[in-house]
N, C-alpha and C. Protein backbone atom coordinates (compact mmCIF):
# COMPACT_ATOMS: atom_id res chain seq x y z
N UNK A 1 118.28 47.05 -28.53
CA UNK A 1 118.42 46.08 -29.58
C UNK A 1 117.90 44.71 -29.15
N UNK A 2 117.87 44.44 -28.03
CA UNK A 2 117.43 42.74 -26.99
C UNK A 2 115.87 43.03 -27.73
N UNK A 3 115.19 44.03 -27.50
CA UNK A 3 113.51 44.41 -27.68
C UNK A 3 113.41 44.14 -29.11
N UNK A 4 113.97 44.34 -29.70
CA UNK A 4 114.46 44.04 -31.45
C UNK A 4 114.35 42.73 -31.87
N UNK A 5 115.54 42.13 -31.30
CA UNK A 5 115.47 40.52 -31.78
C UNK A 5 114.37 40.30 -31.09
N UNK A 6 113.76 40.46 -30.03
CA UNK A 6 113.00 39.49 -29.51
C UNK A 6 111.97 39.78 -30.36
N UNK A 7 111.39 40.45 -30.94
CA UNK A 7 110.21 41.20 -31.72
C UNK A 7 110.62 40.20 -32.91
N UNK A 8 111.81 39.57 -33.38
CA UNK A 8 111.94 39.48 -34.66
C UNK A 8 112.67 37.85 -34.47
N UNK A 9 112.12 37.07 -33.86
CA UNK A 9 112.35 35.75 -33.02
C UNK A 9 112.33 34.86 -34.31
N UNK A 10 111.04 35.00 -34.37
CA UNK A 10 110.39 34.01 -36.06
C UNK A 10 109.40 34.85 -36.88
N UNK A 11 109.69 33.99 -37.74
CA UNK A 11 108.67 34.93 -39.51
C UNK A 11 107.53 35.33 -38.99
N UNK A 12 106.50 34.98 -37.93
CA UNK A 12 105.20 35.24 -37.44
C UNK A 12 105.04 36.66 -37.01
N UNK A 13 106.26 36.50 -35.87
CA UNK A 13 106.42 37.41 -35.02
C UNK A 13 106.97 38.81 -35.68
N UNK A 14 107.69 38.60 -36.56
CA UNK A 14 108.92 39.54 -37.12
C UNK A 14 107.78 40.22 -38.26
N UNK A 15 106.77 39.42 -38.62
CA UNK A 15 105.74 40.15 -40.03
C UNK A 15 104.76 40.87 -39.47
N UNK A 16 104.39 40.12 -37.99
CA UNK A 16 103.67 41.36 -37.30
C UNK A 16 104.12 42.36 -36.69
N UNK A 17 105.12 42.34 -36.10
CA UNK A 17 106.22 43.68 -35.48
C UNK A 17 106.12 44.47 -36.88
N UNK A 18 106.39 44.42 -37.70
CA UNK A 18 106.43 44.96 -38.96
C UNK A 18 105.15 45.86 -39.40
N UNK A 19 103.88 45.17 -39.39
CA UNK A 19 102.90 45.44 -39.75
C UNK A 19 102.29 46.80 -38.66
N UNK A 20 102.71 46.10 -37.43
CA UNK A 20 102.17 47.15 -36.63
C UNK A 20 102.84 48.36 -36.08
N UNK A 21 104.43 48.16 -36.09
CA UNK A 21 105.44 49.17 -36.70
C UNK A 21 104.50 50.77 -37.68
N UNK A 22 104.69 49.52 -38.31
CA UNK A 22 104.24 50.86 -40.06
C UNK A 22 102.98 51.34 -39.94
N UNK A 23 102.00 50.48 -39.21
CA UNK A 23 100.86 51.19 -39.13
C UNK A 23 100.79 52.34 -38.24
N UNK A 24 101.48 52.13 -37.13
CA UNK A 24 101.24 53.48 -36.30
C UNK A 24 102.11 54.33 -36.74
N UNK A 25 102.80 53.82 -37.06
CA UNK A 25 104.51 55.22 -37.51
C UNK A 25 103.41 55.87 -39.11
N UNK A 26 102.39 55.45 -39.72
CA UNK A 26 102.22 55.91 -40.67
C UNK A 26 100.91 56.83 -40.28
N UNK A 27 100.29 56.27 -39.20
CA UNK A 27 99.33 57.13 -38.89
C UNK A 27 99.64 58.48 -37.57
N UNK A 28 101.02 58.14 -36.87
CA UNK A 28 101.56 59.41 -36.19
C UNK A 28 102.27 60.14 -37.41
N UNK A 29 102.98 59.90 -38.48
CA UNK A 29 103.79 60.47 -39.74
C UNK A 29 102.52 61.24 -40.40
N UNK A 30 101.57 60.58 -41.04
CA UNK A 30 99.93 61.60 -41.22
C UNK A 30 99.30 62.38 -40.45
N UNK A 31 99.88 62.15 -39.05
CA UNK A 31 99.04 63.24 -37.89
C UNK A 31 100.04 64.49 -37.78
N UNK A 32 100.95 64.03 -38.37
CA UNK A 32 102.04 65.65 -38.67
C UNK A 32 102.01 65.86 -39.43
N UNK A 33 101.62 65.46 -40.52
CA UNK A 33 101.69 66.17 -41.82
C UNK A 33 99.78 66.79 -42.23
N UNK A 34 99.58 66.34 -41.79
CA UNK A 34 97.95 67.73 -40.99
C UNK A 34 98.39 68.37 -40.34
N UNK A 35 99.10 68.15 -38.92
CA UNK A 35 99.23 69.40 -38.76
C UNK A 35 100.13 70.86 -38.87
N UNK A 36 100.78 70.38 -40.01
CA UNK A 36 101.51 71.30 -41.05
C UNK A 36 100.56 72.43 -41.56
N UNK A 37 98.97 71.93 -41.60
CA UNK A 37 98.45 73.27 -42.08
C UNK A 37 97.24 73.33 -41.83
N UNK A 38 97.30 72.64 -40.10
CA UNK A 38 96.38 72.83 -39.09
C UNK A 38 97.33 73.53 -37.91
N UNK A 39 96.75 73.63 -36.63
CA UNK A 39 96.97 74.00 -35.50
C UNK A 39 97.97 72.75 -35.14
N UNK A 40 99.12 72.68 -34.58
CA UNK A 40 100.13 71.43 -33.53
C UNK A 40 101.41 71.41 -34.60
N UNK A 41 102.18 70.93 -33.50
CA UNK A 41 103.55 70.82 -33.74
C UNK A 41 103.69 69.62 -35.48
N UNK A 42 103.70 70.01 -36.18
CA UNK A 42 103.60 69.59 -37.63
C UNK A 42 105.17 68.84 -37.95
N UNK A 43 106.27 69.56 -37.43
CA UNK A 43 107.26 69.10 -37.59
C UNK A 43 107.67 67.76 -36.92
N UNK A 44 107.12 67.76 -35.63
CA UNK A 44 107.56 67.24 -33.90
C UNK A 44 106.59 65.92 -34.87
N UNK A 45 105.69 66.17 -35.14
CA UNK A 45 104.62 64.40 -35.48
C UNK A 45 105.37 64.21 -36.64
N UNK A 46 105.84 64.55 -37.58
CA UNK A 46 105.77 64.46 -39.03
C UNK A 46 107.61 63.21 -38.64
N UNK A 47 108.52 63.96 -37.10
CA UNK A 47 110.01 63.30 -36.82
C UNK A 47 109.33 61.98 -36.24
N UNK A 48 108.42 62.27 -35.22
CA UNK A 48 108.17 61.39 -34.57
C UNK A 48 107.72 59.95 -35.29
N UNK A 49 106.83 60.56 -36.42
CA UNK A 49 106.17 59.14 -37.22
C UNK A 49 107.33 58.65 -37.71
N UNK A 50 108.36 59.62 -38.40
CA UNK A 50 109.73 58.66 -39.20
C UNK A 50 110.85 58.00 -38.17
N UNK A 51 110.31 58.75 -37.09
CA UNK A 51 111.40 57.69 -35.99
C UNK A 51 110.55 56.57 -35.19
N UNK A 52 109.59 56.54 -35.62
CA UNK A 52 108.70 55.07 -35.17
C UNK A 52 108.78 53.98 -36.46
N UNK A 53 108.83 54.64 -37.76
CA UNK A 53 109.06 53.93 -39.11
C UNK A 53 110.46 53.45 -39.29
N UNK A 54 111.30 54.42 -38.71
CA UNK A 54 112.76 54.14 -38.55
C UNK A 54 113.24 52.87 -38.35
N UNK A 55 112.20 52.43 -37.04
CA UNK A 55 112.91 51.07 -36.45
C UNK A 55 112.92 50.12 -37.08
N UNK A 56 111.84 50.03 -38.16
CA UNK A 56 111.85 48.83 -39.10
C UNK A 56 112.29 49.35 -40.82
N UNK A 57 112.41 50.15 -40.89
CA UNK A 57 112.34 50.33 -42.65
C UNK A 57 113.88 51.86 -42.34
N UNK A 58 114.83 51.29 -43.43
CA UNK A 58 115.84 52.35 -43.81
C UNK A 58 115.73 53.58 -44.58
N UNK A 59 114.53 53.68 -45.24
CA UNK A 59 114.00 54.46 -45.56
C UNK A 59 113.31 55.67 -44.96
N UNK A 60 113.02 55.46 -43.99
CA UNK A 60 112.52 55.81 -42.87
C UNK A 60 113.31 56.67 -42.04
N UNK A 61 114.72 55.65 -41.88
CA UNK A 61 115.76 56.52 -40.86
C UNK A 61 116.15 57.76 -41.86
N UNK A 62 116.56 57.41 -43.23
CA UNK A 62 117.20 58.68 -43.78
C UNK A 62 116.61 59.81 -44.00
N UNK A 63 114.99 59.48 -44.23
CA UNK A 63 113.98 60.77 -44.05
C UNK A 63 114.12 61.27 -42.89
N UNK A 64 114.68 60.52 -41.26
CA UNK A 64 114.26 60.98 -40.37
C UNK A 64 115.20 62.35 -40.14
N UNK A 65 117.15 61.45 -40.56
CA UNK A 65 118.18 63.10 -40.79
C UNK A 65 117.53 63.88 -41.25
N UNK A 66 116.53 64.27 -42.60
CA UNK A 66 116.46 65.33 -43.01
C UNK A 66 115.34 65.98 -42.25
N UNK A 67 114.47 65.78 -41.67
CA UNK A 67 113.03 66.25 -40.58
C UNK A 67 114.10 66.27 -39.90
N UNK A 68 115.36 65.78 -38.81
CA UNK A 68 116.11 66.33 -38.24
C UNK A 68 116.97 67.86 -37.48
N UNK A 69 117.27 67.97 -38.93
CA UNK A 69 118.18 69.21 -39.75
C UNK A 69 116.79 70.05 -39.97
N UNK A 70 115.37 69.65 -40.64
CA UNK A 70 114.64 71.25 -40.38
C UNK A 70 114.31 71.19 -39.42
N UNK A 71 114.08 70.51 -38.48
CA UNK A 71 113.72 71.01 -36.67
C UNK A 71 114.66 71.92 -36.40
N UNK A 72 115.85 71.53 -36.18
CA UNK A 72 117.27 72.37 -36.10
C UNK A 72 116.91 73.79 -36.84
N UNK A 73 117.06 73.07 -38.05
CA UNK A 73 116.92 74.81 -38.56
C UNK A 73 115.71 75.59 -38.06
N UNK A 74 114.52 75.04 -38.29
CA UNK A 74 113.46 76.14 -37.55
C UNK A 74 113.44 76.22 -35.88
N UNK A 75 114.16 75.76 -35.43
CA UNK A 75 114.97 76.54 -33.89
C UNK A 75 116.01 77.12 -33.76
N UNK A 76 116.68 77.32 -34.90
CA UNK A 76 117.43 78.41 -34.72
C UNK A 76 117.08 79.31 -35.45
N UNK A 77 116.18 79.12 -36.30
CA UNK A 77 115.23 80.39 -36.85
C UNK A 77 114.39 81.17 -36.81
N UNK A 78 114.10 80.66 -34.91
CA UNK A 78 112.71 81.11 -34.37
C UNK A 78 113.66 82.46 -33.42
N UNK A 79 113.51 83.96 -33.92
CA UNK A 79 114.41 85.09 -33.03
C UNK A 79 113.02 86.05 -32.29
N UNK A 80 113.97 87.06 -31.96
CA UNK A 80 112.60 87.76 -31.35
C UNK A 80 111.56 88.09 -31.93
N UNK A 81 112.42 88.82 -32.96
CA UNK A 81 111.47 89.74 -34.29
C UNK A 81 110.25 88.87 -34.94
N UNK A 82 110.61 86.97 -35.00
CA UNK A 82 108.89 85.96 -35.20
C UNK A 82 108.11 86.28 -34.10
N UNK A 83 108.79 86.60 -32.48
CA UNK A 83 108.06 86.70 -31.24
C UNK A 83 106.82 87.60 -31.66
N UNK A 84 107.76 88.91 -32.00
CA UNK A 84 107.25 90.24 -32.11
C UNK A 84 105.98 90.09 -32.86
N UNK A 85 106.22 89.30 -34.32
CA UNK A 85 105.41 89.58 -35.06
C UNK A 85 103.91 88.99 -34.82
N UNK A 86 104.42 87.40 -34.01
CA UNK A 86 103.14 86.56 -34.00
C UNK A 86 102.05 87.29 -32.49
N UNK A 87 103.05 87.87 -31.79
CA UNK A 87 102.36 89.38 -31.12
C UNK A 87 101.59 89.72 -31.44
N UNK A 88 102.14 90.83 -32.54
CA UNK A 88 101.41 91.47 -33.05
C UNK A 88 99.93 91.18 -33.66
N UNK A 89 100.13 89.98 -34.49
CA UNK A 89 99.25 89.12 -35.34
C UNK A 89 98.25 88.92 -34.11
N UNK A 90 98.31 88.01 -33.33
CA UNK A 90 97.43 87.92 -32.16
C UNK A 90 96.54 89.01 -31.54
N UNK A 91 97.37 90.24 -31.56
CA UNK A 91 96.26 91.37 -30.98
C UNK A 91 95.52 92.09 -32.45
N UNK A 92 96.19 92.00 -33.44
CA UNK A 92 95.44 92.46 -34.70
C UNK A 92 94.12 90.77 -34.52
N UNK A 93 94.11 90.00 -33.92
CA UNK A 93 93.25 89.31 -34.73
C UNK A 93 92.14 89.74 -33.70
N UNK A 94 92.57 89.88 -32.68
CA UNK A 94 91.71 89.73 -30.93
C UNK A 94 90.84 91.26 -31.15
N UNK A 95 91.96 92.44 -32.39
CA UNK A 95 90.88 93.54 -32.09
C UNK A 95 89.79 93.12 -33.03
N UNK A 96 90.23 92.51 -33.85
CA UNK A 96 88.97 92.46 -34.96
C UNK A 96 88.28 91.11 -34.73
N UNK A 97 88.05 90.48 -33.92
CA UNK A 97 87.11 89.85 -33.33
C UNK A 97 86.24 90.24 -32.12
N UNK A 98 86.75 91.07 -31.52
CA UNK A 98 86.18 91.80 -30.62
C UNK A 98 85.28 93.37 -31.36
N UNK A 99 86.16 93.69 -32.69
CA UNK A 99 85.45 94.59 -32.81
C UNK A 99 84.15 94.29 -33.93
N UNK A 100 84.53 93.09 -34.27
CA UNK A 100 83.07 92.30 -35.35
C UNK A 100 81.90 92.01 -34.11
N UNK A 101 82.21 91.18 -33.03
CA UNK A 101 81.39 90.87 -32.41
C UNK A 101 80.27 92.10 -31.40
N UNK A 102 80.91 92.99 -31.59
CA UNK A 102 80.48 94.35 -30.61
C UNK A 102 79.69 95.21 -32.29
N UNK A 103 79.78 95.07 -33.25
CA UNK A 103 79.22 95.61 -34.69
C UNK A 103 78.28 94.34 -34.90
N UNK A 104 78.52 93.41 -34.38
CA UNK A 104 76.90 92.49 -34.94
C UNK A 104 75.95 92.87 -33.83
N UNK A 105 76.26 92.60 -32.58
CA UNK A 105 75.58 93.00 -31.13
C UNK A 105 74.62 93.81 -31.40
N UNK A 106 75.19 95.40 -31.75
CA UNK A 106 75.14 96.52 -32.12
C UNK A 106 73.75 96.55 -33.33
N UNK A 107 73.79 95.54 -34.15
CA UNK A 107 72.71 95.92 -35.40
C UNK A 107 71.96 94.51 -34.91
N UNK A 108 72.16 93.36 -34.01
CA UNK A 108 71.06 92.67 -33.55
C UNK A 108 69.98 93.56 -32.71
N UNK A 109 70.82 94.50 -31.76
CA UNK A 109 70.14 95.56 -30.95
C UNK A 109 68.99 96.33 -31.97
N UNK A 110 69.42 96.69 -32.55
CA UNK A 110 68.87 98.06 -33.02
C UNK A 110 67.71 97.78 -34.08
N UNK A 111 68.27 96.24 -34.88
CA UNK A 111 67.10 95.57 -35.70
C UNK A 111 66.09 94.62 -35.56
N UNK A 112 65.95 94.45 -33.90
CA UNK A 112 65.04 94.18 -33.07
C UNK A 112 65.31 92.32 -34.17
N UNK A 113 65.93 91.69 -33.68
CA UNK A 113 66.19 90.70 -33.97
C UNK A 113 65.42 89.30 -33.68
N UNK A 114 64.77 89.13 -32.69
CA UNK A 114 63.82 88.12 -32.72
C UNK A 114 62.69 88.15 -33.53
N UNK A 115 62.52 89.65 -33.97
CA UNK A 115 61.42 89.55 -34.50
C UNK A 115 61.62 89.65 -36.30
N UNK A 116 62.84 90.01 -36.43
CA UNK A 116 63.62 90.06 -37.98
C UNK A 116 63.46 88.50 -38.16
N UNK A 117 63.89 87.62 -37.16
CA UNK A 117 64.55 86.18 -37.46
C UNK A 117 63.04 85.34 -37.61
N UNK A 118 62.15 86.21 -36.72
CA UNK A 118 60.82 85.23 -37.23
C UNK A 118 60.60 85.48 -38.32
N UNK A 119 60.06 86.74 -39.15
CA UNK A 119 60.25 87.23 -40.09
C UNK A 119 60.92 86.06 -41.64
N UNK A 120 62.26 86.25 -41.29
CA UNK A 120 62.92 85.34 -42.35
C UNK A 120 62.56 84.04 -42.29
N UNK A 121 62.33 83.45 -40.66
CA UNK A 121 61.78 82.06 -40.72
C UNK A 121 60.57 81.66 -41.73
N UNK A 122 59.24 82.69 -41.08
CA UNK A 122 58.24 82.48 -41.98
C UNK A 122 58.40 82.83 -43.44
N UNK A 123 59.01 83.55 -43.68
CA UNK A 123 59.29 83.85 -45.34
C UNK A 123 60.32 82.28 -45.73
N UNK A 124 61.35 81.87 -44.87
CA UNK A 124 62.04 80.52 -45.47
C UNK A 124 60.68 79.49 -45.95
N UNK A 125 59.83 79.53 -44.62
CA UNK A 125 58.92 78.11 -44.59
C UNK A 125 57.65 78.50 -45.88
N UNK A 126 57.35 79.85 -46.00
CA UNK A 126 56.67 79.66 -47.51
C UNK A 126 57.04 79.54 -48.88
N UNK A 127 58.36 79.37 -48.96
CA UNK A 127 59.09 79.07 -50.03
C UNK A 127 59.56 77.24 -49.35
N UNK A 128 59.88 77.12 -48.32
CA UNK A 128 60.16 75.53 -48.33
C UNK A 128 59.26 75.10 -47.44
N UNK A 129 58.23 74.06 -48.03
CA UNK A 129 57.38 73.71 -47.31
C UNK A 129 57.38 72.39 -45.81
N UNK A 130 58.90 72.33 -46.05
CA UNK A 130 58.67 71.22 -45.09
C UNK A 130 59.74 71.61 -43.98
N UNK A 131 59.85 73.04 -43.85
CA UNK A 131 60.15 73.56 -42.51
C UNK A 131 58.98 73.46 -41.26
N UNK A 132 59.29 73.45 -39.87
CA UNK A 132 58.64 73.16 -39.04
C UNK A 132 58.11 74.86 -38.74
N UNK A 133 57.44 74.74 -38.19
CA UNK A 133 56.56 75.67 -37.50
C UNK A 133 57.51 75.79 -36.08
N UNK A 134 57.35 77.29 -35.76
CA UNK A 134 58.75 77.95 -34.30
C UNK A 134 57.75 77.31 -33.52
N UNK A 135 58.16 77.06 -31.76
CA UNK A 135 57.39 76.61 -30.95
C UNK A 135 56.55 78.18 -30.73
N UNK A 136 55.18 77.69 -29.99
CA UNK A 136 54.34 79.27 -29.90
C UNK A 136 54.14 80.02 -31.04
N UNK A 137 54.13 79.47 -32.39
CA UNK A 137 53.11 79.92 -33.00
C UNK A 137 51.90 79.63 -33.32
């Protein structure tokens, strides 16, 4: 609380603590709420931004109880059987990336592919004329 008042001494000081408060608590609070339905801890940024917003705005703290209470709840909701499944999910994805990449291999091989891809090149560049010419032709 000493780090508090001193931040909030006079109107100068106290409007910029403020300003720069909200700006980062709003841009760590937006970096969790991407990654809600991206890759990273979505919950963990989404507490973290409302407990950086917290310190200055009450609004802030009471959003932060409820991001609280679902952290809580989605740790005690995380049992074996999510283990199991996101397992599972992982080797279903690993076979079928392994087995796409070994089926393209497979018909680059066999359809003699450098010479297919020149092929489509020169057929792109006589329909668009301001493709470049491959090196060595």
């Amino acid at each position: 609380m000493r780090l508090h008042g001193h931040l909030h001494r006079n109107r100068a000081m106290s409007a910029t603590t403020k300003v720069v408060v909200t700006l980062v608590g709003v841009a760590v609070l937006t970096a969790g709420l991407i990654m809600m339905v991206t890759p990273g801890p979505g919950l963990v940024g989404i507490a973290a931004g409302l407990a950086i917003l917290a310190t200055e705005w009450d609004w802030a703290d009471r959003w932060l109880q409820v991001a609280r209470r679902k952290l809580d709840e989605a740790l005690e909701g995380e049992t074996e059987e999510d283990t199991r499944k996101r397992r599972r999910r992982a080797l279903i994805t690993t076979v079928i990336t392994v087995g796409t990449a070994l089926i393209i291999s497979v018909y680059v091989a066999l359809k003699d592919w450098p010479g297919w891809s020149i092929d489509v090149w020169d057929r792109a560049q006589s329909m668009i004329g301001f493709l470049p010419d491959l090196p060595g032709m």
